[in-house]
PDB file of N, CA and C in Angstrom:
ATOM      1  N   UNK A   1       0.813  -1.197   0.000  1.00  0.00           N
ATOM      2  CA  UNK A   1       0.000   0.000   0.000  1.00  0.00           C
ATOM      3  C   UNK A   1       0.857   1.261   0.000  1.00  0.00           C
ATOM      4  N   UNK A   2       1.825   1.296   0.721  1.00  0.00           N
ATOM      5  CA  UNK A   2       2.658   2.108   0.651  1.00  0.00           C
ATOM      6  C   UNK A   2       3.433   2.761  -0.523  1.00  0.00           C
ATOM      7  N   UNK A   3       3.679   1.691  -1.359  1.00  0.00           N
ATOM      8  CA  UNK A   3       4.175   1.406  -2.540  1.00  0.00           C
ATOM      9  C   UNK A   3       3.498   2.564  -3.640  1.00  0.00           C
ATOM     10  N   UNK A   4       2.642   2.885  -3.590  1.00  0.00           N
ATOM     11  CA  UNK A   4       1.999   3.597  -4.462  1.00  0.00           C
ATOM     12  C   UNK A   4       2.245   4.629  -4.065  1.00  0.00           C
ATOM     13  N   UNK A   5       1.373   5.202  -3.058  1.00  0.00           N
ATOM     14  CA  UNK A   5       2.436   6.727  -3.400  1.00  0.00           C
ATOM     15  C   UNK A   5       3.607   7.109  -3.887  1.00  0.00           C
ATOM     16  N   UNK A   6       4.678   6.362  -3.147  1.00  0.00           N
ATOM     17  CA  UNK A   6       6.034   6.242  -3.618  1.00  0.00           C
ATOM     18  C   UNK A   6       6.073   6.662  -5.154  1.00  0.00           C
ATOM     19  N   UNK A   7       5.606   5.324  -5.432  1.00  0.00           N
ATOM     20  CA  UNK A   7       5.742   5.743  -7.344  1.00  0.00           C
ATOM     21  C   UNK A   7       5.316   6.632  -7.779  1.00  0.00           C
ATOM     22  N   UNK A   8       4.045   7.048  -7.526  1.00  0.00           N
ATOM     23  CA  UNK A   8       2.950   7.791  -7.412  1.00  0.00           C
ATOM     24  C   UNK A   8       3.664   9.354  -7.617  1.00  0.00           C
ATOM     25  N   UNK A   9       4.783   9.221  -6.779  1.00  0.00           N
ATOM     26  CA  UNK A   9       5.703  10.566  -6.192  1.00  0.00           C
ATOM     27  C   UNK A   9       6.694  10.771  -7.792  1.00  0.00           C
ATOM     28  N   UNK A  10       7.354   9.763  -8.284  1.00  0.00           N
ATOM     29  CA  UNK A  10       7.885   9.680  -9.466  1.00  0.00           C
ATOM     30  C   UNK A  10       7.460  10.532 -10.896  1.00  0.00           C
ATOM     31  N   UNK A  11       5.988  10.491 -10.970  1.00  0.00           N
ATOM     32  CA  UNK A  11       5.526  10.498 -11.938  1.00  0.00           C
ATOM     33  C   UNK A  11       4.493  11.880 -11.991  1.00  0.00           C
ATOM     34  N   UNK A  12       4.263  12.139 -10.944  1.00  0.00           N
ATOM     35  CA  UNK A  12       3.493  13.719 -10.879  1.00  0.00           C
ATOM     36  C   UNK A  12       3.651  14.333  -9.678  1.00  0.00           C
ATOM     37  N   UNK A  13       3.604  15.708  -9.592  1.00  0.00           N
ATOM     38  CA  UNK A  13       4.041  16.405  -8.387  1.00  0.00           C
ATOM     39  C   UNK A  13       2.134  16.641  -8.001  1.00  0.00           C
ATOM     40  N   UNK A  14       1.587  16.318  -7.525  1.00  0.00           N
ATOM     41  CA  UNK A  14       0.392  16.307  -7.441  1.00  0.00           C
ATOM     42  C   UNK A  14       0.519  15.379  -5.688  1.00  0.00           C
ATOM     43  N   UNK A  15       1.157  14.091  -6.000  1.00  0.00           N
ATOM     44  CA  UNK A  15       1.637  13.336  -4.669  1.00  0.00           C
ATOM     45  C   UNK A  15       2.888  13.733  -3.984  1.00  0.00           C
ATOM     46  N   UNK A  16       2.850  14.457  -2.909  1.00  0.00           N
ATOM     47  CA  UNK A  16       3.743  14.824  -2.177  1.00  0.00           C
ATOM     48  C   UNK A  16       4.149  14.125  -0.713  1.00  0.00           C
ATOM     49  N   UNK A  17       4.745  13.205  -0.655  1.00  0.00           N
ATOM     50  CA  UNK A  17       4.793  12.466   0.588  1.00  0.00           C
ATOM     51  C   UNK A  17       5.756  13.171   1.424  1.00  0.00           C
ATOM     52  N   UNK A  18       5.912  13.258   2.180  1.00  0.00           N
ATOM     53  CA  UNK A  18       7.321  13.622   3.572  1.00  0.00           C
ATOM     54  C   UNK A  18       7.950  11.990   4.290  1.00  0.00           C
ATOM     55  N   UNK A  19       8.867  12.051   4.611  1.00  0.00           N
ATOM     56  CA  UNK A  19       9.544  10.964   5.652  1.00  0.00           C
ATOM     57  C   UNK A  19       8.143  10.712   6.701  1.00  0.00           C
ATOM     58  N   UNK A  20       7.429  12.177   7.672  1.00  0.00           N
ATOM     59  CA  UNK A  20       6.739  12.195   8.087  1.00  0.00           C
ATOM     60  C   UNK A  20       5.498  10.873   7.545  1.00  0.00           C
ATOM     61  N   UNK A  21       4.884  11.512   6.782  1.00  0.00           N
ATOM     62  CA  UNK A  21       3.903  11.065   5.984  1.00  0.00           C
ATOM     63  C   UNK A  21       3.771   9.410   5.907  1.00  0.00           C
ATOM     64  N   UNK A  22       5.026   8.998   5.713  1.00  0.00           N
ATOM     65  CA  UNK A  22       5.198   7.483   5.522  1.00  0.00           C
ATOM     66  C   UNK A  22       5.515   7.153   7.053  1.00  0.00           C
ATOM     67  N   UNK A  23       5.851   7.511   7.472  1.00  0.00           N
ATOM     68  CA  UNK A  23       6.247   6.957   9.529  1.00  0.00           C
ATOM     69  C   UNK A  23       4.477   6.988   9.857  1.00  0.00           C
ATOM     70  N   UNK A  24       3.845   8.083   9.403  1.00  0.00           N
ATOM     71  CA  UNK A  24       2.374   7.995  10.079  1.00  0.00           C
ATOM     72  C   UNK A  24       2.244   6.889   9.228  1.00  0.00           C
ATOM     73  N   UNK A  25       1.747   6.569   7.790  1.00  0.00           N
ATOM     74  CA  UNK A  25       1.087   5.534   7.283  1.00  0.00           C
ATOM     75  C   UNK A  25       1.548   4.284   8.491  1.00  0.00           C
ATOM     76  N   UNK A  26       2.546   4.196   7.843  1.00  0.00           N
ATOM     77  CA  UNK A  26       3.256   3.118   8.676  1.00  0.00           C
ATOM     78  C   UNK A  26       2.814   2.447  10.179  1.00  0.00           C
ATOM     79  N   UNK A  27       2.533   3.593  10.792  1.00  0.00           N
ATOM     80  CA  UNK A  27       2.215   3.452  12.149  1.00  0.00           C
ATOM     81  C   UNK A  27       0.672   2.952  12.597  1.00  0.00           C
ATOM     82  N   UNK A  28      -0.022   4.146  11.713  1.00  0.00           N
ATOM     83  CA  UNK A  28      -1.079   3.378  11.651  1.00  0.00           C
ATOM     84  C   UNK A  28      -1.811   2.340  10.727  1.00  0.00           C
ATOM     85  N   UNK A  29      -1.206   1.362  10.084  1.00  0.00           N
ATOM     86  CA  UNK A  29      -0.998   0.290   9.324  1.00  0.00           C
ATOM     87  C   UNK A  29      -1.005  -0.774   9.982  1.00  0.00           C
ATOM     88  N   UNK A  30       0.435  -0.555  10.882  1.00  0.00           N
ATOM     89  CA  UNK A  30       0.836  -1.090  11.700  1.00  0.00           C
ATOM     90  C   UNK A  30       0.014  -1.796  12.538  1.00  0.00           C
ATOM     91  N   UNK A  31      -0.574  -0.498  13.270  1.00  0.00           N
ATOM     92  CA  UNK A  31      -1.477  -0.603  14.428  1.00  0.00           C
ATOM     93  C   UNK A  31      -2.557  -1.131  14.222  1.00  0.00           C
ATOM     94  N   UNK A  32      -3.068  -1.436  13.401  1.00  0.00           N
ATOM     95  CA  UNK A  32      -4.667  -1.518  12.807  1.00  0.00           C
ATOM     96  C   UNK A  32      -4.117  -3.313  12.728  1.00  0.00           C
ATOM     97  N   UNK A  33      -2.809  -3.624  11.696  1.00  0.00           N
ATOM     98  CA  UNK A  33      -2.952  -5.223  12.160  1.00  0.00           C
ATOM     99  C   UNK A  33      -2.444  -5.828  12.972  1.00  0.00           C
ATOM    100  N   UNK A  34      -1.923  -5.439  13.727  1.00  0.00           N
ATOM    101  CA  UNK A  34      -1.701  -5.949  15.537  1.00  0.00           C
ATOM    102  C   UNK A  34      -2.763  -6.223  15.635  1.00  0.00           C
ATOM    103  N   UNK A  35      -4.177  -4.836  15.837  1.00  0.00           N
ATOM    104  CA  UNK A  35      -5.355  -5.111  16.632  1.00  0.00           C
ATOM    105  C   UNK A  35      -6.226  -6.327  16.206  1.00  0.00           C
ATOM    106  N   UNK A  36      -6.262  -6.401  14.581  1.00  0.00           N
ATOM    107  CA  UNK A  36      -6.725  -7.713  13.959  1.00  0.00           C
ATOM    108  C   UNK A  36      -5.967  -8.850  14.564  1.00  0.00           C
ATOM    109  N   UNK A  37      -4.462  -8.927  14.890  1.00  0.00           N
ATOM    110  CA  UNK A  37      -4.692  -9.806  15.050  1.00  0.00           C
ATOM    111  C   UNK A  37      -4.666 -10.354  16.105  1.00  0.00           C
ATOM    112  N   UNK A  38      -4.411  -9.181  17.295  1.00  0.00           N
ATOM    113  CA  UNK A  38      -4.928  -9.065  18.442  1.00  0.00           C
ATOM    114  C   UNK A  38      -6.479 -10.302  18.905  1.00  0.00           C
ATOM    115  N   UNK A  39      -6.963  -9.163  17.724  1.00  0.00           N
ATOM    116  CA  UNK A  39      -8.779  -9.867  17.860  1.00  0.00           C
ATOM    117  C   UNK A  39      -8.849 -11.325  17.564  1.00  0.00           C
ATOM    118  N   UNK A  40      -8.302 -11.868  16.401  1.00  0.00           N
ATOM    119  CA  UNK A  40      -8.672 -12.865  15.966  1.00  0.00           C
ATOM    120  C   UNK A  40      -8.098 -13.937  16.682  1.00  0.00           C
ATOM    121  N   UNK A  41      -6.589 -13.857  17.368  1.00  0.00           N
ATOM    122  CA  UNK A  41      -6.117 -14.514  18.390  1.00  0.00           C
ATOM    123  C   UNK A  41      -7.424 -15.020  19.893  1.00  0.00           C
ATOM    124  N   UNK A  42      -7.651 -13.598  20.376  1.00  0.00           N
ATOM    125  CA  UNK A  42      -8.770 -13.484  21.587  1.00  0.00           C
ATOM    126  C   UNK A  42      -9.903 -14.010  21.514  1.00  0.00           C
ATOM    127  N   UNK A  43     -10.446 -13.642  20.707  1.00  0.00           N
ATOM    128  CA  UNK A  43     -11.865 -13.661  20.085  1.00  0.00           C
ATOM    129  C   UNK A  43     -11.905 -15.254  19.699  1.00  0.00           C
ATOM    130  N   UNK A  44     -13.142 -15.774  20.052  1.00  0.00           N
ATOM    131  CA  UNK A  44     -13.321 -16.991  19.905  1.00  0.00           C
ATOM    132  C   UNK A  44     -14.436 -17.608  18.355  1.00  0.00           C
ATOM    133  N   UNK A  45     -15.525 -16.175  18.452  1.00  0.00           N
ATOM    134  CA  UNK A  45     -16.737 -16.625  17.507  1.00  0.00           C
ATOM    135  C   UNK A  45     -16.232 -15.809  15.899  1.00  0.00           C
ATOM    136  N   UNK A  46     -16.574 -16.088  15.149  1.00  0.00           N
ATOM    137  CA  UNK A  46     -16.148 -15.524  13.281  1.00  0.00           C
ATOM    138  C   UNK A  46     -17.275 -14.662  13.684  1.00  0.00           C
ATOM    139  N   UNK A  47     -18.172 -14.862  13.971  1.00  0.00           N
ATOM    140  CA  UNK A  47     -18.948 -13.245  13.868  1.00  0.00           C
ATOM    141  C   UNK A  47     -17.902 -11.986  14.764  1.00  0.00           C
ATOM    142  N   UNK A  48     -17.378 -12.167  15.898  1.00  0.00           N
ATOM    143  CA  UNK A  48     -16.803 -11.618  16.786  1.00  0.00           C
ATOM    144  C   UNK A  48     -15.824 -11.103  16.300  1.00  0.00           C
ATOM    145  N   UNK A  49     -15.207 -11.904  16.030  1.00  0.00           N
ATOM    146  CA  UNK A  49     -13.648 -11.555  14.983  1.00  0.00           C
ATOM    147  C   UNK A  49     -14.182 -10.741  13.781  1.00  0.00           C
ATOM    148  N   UNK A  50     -15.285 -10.882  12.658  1.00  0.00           N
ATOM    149  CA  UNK A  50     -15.533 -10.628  11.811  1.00  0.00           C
ATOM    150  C   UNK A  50     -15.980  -8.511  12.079  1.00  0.00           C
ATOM    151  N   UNK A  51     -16.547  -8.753  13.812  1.00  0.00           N
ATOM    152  CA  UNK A  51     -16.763  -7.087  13.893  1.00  0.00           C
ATOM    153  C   UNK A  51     -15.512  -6.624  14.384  1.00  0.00           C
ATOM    154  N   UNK A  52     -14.889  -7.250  14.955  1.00  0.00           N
ATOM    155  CA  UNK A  52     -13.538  -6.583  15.375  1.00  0.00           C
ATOM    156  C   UNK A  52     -12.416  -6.137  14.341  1.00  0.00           C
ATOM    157  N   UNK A  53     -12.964  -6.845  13.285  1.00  0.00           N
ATOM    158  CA  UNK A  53     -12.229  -6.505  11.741  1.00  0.00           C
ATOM    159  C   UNK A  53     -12.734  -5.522  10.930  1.00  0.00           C
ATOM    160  N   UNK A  54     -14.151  -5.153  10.975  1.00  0.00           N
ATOM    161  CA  UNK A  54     -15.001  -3.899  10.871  1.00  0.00           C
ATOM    162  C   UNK A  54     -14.397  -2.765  11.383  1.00  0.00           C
ATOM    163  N   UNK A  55     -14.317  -2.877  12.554  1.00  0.00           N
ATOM    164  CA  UNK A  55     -14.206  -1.892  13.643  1.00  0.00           C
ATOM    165  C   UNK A  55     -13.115  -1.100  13.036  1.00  0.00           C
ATOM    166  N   UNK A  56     -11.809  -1.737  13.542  1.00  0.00           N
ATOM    167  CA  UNK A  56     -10.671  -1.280  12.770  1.00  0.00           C
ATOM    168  C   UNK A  56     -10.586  -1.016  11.445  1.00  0.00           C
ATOM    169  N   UNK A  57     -10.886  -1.481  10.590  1.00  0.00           N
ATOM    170  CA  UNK A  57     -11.101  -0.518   9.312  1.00  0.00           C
ATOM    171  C   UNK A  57     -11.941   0.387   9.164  1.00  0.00           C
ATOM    172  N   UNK A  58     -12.685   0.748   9.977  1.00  0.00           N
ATOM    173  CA  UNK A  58     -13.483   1.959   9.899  1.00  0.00           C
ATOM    174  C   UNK A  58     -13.022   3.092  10.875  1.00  0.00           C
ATOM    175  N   UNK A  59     -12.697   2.487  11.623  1.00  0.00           N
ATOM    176  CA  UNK A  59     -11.503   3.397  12.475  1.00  0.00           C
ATOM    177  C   UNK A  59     -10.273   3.637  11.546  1.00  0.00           C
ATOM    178  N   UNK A  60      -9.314   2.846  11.119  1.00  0.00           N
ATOM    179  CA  UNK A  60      -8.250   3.550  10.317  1.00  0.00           C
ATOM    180  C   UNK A  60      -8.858   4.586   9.272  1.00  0.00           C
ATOM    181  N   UNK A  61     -10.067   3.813   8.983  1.00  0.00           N
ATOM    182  CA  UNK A  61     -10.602   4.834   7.647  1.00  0.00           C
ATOM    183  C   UNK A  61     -10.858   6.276   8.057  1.00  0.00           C
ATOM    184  N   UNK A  62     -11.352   6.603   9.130  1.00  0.00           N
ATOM    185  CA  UNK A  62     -11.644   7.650   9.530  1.00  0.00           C
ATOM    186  C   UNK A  62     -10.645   8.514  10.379  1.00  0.00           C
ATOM    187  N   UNK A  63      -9.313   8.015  10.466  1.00  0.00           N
ATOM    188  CA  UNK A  63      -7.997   8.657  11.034  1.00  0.00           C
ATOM    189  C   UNK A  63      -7.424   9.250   9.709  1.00  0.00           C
ATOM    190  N   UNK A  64      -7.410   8.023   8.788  1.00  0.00           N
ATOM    191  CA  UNK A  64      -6.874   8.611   7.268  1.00  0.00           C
ATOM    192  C   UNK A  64      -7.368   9.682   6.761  1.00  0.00           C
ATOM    193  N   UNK A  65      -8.817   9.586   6.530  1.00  0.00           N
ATOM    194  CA  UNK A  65      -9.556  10.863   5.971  1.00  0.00           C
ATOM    195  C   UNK A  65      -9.343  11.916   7.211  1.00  0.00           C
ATOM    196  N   UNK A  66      -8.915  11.666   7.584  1.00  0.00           N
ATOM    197  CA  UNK A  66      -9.047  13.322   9.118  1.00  0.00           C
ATOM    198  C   UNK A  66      -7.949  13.713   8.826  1.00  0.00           C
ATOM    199  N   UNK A  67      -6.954  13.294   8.496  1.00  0.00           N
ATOM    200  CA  UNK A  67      -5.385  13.307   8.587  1.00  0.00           C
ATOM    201  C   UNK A  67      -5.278  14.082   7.295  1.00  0.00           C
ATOM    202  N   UNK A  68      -5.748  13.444   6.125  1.00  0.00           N
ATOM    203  CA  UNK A  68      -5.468  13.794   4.736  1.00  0.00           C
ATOM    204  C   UNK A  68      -6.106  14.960   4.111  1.00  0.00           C
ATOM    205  N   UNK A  69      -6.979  14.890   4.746  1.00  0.00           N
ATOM    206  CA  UNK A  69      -7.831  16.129   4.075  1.00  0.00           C
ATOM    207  C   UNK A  69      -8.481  16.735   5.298  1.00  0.00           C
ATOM    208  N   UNK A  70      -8.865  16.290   6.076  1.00  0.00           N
ATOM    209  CA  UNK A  70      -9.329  17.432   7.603  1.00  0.00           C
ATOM    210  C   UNK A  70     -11.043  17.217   7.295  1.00  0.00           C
ATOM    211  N   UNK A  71     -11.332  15.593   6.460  1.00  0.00           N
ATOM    212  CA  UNK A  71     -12.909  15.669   6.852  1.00  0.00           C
ATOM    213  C   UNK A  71     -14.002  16.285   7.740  1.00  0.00           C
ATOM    214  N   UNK A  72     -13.209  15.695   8.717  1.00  0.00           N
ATOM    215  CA  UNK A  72     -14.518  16.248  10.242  1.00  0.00           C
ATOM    216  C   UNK A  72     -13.811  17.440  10.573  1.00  0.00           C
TER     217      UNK A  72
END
């Protein structure tokens, strides 16, 4: 996932990444599959696991868009 911007950066000045920029992706990437697999370790039922896998992608989703553009 990362990967794309990168290139992304090559080919038009439109994508502007920082060192910054990629340490956040990174981090919260990171963090989001620990918690999966946090969950899926803990968690005993596929429905259970299946919202705890929700959760976190709708949570990263909504750190990304806050971050990137200042949605909320």
């Amino acid at each position: 996932m990362l990967l794309l911007p990168a290139v992304s950066m090559l080919f038009t000045e439109s994508v502007n990444w920082g060192v910054e920029d990629f340490a956040f992706a990174i981090l919260l990437l990171g963090s989001a599959g620990l918690l999966v697999e946090l969950a899926v370790r803990r968690l005993k039922s596929a429905r259970a696991r299946a919202t705890a896998g929700v959760i976190v992608a709708a949570v990263v989703t909504l750190i990304w868009a806050q971050a990137a553009v200042g949605v909320f």
